[in-house]
PDB file of N, CA and C in Angstrom:
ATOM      1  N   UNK A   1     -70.911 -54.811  40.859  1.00  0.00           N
ATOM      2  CA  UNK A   1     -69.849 -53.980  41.413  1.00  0.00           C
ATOM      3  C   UNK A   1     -69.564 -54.373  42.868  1.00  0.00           C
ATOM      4  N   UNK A   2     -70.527 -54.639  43.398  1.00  0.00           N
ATOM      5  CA  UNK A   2     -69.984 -55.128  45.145  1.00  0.00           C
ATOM      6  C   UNK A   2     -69.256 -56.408  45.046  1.00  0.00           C
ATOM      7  N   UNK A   3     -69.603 -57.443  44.445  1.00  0.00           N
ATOM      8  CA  UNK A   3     -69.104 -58.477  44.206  1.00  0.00           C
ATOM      9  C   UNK A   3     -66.718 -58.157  43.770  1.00  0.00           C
ATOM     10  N   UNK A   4     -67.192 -57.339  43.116  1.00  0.00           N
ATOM     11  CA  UNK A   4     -65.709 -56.682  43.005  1.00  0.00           C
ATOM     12  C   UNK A   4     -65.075 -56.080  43.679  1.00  0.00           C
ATOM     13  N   UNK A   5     -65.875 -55.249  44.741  1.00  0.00           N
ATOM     14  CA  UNK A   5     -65.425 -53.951  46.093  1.00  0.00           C
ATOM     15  C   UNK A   5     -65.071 -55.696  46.692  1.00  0.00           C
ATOM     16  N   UNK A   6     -66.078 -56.353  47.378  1.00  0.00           N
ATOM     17  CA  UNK A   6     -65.674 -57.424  48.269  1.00  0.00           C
ATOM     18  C   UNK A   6     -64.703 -58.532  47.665  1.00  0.00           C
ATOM     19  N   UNK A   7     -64.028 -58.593  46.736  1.00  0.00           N
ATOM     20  CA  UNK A   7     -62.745 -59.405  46.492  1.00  0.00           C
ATOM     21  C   UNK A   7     -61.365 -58.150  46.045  1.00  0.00           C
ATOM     22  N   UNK A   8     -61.979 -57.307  45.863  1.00  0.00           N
ATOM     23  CA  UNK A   8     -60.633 -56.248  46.075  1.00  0.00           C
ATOM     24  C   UNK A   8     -59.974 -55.963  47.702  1.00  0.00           C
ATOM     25  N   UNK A   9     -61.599 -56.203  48.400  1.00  0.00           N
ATOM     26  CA  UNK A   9     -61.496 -55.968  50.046  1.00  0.00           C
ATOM     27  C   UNK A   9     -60.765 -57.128  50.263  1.00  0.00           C
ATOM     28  N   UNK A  10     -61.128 -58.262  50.281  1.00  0.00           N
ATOM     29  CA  UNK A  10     -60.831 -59.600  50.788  1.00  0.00           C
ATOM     30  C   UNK A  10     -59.256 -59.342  50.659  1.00  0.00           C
ATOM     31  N   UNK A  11     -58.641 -59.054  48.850  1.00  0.00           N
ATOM     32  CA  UNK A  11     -57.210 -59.755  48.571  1.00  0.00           C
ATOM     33  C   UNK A  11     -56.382 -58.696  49.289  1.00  0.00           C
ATOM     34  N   UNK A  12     -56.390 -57.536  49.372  1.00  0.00           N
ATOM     35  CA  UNK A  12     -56.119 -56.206  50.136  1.00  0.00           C
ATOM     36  C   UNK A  12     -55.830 -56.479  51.503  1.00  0.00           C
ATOM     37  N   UNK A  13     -57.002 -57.032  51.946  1.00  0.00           N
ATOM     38  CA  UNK A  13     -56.859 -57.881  53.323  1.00  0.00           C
ATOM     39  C   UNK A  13     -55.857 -58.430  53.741  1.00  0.00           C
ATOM     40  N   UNK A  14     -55.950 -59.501  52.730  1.00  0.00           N
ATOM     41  CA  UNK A  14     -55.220 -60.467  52.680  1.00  0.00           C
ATOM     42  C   UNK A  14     -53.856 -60.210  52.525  1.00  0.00           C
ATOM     43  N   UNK A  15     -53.312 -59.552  51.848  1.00  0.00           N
ATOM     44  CA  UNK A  15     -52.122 -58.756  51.431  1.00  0.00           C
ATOM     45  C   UNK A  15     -51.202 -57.890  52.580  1.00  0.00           C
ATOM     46  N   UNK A  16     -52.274 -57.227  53.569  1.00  0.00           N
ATOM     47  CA  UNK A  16     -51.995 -56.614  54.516  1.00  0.00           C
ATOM     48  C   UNK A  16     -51.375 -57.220  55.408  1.00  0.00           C
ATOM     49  N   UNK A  17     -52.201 -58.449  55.585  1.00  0.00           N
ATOM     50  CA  UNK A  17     -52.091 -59.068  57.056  1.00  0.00           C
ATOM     51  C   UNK A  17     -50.475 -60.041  56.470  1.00  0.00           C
ATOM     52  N   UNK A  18     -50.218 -60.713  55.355  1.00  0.00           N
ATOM     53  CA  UNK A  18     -49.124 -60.860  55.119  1.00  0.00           C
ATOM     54  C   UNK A  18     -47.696 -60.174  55.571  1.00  0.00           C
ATOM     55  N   UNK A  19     -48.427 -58.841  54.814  1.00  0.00           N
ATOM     56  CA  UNK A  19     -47.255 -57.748  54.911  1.00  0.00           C
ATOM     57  C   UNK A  19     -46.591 -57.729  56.759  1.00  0.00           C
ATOM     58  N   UNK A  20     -47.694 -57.105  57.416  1.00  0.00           N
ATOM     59  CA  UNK A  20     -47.520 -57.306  58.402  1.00  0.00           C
ATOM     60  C   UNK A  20     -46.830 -58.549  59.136  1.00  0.00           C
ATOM     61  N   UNK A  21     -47.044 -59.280  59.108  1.00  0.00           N
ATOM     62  CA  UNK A  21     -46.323 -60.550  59.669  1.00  0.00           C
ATOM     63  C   UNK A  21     -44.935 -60.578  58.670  1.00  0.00           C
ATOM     64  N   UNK A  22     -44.904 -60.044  57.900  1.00  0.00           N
ATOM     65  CA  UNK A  22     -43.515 -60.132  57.364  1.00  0.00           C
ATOM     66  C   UNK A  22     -42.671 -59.097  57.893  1.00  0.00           C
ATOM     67  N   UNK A  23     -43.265 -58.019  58.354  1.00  0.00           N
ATOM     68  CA  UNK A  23     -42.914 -56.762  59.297  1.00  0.00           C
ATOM     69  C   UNK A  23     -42.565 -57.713  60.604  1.00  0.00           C
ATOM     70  N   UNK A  24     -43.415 -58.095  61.046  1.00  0.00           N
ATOM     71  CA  UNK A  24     -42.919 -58.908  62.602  1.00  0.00           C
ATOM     72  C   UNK A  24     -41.731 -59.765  62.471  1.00  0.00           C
ATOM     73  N   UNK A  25     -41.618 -60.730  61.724  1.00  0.00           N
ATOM     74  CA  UNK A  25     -41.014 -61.822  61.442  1.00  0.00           C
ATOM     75  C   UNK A  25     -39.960 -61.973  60.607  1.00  0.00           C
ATOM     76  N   UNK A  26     -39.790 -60.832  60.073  1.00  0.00           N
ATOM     77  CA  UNK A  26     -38.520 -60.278  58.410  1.00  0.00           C
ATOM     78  C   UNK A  26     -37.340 -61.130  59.688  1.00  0.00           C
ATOM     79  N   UNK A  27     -36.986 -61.750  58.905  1.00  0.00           N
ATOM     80  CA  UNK A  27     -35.082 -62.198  59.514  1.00  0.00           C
ATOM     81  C   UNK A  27     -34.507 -61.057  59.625  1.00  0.00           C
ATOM     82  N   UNK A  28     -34.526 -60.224  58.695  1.00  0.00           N
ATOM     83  CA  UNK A  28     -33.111 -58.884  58.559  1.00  0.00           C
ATOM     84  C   UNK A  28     -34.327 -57.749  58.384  1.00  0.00           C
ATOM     85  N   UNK A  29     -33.615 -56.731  59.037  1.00  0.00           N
ATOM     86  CA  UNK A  29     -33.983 -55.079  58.763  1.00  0.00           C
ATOM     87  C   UNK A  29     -34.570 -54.803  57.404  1.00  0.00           C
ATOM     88  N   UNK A  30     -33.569 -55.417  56.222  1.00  0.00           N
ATOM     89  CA  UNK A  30     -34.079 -54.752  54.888  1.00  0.00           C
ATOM     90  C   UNK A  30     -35.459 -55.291  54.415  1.00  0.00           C
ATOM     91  N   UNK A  31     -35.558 -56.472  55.476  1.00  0.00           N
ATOM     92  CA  UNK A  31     -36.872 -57.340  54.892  1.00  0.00           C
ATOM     93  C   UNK A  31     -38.328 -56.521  55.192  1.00  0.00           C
ATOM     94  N   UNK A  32     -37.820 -56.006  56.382  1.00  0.00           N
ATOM     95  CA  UNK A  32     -38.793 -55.582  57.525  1.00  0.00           C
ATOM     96  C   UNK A  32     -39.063 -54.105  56.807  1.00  0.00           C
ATOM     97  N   UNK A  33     -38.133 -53.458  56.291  1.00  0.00           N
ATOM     98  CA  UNK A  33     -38.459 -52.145  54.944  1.00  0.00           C
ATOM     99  C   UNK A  33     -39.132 -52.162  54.063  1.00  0.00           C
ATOM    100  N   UNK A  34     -38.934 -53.073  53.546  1.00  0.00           N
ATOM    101  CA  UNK A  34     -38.960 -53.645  52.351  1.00  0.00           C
ATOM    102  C   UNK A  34     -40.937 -53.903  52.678  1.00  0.00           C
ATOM    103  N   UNK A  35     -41.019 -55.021  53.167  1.00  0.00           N
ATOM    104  CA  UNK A  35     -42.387 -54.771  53.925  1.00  0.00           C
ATOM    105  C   UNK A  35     -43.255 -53.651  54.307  1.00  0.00           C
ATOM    106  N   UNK A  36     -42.606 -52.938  55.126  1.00  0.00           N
ATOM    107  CA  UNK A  36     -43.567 -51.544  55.217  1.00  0.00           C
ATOM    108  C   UNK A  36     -43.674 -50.753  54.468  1.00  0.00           C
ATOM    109  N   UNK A  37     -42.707 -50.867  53.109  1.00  0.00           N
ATOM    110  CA  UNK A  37     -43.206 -50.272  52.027  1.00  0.00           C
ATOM    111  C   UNK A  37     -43.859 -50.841  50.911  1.00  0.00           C
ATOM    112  N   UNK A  38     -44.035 -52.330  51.263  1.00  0.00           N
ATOM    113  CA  UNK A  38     -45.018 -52.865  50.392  1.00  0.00           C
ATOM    114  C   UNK A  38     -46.558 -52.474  51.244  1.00  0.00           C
ATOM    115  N   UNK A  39     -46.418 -52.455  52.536  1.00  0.00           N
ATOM    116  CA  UNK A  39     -47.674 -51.783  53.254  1.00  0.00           C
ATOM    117  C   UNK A  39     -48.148 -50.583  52.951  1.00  0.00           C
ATOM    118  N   UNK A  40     -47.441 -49.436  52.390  1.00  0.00           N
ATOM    119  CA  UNK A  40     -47.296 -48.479  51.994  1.00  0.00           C
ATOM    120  C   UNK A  40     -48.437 -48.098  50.567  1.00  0.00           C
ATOM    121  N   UNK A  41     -47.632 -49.085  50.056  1.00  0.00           N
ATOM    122  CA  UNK A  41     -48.231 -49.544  48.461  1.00  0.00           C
ATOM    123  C   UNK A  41     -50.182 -49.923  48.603  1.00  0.00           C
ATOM    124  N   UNK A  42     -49.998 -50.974  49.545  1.00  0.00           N
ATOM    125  CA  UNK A  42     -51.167 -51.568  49.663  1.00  0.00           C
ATOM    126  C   UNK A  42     -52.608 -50.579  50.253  1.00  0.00           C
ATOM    127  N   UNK A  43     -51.506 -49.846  51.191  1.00  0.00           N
ATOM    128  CA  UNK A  43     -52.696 -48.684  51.862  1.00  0.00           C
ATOM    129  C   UNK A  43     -52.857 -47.415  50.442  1.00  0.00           C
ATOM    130  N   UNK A  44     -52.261 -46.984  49.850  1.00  0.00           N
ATOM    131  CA  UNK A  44     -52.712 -46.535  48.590  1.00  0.00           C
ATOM    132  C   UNK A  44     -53.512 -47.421  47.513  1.00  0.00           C
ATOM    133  N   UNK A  45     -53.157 -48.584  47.390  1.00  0.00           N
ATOM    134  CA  UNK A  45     -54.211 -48.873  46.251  1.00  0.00           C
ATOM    135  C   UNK A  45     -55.967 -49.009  47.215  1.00  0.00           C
ATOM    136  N   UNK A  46     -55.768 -49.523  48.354  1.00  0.00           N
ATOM    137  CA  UNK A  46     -56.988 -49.722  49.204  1.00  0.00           C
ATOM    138  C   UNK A  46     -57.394 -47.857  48.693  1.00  0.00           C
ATOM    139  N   UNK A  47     -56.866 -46.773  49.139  1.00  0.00           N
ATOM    140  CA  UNK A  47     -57.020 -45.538  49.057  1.00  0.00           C
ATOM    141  C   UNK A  47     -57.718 -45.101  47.162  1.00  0.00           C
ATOM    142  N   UNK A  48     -57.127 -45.808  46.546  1.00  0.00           N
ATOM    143  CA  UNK A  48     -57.620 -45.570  44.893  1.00  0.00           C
ATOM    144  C   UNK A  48     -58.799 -46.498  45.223  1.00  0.00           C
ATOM    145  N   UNK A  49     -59.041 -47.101  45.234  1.00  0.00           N
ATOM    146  CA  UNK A  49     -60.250 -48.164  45.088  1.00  0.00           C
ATOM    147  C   UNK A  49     -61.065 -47.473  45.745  1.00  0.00           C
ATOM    148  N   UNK A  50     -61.153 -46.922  46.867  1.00  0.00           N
ATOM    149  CA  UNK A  50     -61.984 -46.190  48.039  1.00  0.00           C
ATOM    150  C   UNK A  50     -62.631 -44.789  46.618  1.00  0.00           C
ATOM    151  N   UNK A  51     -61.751 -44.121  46.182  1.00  0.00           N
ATOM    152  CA  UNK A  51     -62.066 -42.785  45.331  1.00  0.00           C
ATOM    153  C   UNK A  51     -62.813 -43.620  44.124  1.00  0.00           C
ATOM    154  N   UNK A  52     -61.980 -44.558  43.349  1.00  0.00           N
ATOM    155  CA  UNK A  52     -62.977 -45.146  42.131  1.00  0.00           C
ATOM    156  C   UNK A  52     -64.530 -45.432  42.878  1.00  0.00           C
ATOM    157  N   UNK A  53     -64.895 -46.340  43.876  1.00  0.00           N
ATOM    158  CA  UNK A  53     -65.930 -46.611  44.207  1.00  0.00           C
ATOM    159  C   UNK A  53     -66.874 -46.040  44.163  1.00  0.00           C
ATOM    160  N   UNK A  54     -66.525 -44.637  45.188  1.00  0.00           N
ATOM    161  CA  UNK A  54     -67.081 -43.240  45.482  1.00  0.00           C
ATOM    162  C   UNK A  54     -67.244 -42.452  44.639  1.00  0.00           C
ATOM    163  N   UNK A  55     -66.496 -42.282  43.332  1.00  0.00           N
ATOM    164  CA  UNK A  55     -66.413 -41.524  42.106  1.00  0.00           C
ATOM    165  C   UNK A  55     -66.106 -39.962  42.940  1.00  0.00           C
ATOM    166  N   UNK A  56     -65.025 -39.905  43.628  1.00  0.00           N
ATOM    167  CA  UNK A  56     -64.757 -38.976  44.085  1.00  0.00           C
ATOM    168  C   UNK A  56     -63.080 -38.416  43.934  1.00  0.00           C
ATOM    169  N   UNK A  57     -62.422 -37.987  43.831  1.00  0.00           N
ATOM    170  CA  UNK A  57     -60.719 -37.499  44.002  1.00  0.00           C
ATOM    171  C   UNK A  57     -60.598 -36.406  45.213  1.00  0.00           C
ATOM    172  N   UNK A  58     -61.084 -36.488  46.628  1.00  0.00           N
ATOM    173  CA  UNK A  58     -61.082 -35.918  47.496  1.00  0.00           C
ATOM    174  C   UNK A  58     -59.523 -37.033  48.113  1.00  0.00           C
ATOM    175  N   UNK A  59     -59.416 -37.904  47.773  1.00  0.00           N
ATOM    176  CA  UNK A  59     -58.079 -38.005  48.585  1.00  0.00           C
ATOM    177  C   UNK A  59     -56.784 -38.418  47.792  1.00  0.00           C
ATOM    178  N   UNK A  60     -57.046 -37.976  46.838  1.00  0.00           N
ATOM    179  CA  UNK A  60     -55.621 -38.100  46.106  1.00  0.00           C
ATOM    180  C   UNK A  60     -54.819 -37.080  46.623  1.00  0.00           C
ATOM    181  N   UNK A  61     -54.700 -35.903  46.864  1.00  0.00           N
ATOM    182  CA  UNK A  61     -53.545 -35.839  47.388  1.00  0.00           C
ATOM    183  C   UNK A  61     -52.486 -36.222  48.603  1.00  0.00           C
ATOM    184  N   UNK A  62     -53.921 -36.841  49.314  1.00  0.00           N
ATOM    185  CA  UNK A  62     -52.996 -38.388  50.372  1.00  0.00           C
ATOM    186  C   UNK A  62     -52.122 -39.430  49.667  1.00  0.00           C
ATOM    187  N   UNK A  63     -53.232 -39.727  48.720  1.00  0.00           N
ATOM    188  CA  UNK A  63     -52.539 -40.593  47.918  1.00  0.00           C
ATOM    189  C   UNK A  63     -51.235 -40.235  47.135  1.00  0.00           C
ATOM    190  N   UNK A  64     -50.892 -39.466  46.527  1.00  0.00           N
ATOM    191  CA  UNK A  64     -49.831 -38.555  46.367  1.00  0.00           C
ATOM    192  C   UNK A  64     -48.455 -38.717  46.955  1.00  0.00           C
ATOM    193  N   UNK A  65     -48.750 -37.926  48.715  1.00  0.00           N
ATOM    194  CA  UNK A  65     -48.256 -38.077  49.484  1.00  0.00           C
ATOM    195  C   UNK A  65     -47.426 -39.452  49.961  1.00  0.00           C
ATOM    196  N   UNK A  66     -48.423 -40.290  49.972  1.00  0.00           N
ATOM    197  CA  UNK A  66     -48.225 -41.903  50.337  1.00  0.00           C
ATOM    198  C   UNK A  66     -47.163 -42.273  49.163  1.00  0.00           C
ATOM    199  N   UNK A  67     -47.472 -41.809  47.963  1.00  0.00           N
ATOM    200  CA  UNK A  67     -46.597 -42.753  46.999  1.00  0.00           C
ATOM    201  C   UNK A  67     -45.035 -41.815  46.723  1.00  0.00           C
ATOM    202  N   UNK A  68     -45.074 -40.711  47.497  1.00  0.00           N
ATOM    203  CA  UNK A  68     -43.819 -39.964  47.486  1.00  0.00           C
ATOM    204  C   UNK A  68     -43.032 -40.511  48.306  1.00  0.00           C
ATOM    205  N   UNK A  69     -43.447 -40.474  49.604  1.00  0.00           N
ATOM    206  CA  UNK A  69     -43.217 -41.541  51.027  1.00  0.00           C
ATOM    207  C   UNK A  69     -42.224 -42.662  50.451  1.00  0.00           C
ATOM    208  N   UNK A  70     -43.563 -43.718  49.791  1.00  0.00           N
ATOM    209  CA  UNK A  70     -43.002 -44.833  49.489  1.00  0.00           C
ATOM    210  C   UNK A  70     -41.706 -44.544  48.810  1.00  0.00           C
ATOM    211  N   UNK A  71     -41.676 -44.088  47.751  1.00  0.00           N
ATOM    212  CA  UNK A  71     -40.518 -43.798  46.874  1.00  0.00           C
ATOM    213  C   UNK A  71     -39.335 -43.013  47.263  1.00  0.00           C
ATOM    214  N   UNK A  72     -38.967 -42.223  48.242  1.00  0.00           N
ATOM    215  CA  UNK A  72     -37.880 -41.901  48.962  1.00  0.00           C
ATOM    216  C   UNK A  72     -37.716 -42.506  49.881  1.00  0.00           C
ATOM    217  N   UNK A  73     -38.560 -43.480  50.268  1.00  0.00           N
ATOM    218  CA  UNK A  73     -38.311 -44.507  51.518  1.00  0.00           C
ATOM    219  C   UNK A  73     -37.319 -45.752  50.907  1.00  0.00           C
ATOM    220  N   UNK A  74     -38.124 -46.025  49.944  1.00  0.00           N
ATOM    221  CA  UNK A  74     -36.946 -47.010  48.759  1.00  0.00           C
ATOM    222  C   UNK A  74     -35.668 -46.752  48.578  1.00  0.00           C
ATOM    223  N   UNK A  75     -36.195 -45.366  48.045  1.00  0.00           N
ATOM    224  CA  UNK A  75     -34.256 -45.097  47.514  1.00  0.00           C
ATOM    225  C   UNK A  75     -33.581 -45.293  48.687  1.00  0.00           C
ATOM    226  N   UNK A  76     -33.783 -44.158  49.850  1.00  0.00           N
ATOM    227  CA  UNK A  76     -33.168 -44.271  51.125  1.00  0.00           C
ATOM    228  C   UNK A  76     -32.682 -45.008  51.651  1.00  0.00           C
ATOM    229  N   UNK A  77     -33.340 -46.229  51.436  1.00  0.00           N
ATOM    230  CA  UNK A  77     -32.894 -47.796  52.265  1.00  0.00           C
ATOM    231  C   UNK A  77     -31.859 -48.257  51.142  1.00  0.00           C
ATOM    232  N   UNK A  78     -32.111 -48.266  50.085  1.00  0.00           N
ATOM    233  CA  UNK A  78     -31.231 -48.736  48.902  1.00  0.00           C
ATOM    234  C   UNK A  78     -30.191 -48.243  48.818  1.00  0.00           C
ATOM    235  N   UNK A  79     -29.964 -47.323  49.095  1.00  0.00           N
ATOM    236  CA  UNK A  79     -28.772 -46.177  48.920  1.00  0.00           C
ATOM    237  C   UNK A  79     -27.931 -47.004  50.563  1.00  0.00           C
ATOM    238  N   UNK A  80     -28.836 -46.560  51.467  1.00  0.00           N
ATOM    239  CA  UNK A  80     -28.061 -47.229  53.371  1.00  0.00           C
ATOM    240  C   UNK A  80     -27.334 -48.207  52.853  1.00  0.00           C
ATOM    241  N   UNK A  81     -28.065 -49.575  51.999  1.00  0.00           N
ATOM    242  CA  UNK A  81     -28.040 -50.712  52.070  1.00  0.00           C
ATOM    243  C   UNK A  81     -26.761 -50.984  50.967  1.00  0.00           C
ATOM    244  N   UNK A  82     -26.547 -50.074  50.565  1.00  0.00           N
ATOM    245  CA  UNK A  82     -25.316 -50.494  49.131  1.00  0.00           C
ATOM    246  C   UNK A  82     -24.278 -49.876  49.492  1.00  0.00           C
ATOM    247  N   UNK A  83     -24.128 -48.693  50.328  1.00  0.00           N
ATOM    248  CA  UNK A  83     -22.855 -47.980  51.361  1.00  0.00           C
ATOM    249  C   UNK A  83     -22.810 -49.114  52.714  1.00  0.00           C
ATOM    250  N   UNK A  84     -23.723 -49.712  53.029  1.00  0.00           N
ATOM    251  CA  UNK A  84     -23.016 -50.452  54.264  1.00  0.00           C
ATOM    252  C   UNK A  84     -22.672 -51.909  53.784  1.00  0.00           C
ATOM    253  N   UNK A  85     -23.000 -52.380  52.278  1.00  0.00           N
ATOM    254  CA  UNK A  85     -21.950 -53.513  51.460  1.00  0.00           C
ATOM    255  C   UNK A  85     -20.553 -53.523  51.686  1.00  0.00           C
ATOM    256  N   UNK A  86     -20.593 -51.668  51.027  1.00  0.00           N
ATOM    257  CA  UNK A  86     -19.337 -51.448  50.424  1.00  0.00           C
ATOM    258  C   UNK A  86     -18.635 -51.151  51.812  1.00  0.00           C
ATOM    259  N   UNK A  87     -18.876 -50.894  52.757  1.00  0.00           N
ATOM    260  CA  UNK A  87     -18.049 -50.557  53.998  1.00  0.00           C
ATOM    261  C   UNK A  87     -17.141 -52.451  54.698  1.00  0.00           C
ATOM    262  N   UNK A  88     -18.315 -53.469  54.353  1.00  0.00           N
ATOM    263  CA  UNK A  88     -18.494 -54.280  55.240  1.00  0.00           C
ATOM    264  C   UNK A  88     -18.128 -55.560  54.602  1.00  0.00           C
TER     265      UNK A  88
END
């Protein structure tokens, strides 16, 4: 099982620090969204893995929270992003 915590840690990692630099570096706004809600994503599954490990559900309703976030953060931008097409 550690052998699995430490390559879930590693790719998570790894995933993050991507995200992030795609946050810094996005050419356009939607990229840079688009990104922090794949960061979004990533800090919840790190958050499930943390409760499976532990055999605990003390933070799912963060987790919850986080994936509501994510998902009106989506639409929101999607919705901005298809009215300022049609304007432009």
């Amino acid at each position: 099982m550690n052998i699995v915590v430490m390559v879930v840690a590693v790719l998570l990692s790894l995933a993050a620090l991507g995200t992030i630099y795609r946050i810094a570096k996005g050419p356009s706004l939607l990229d840079r969204v688009i990104a922090a809600d794949v960061l979004l994503a990533i800090f919840g599954a790190a958050l499930a893995t943390e409760m499976a490990l532990n055999q605990h559900l003390g933070n799912m309703a963060l987790l919850v929270v986080l994936t509501v976030i994510g998902f009106v953060g989506s639409v929101t931008v999607a919705r901005f992003a298809v009215h300022r097409k049609e304007d432009g």
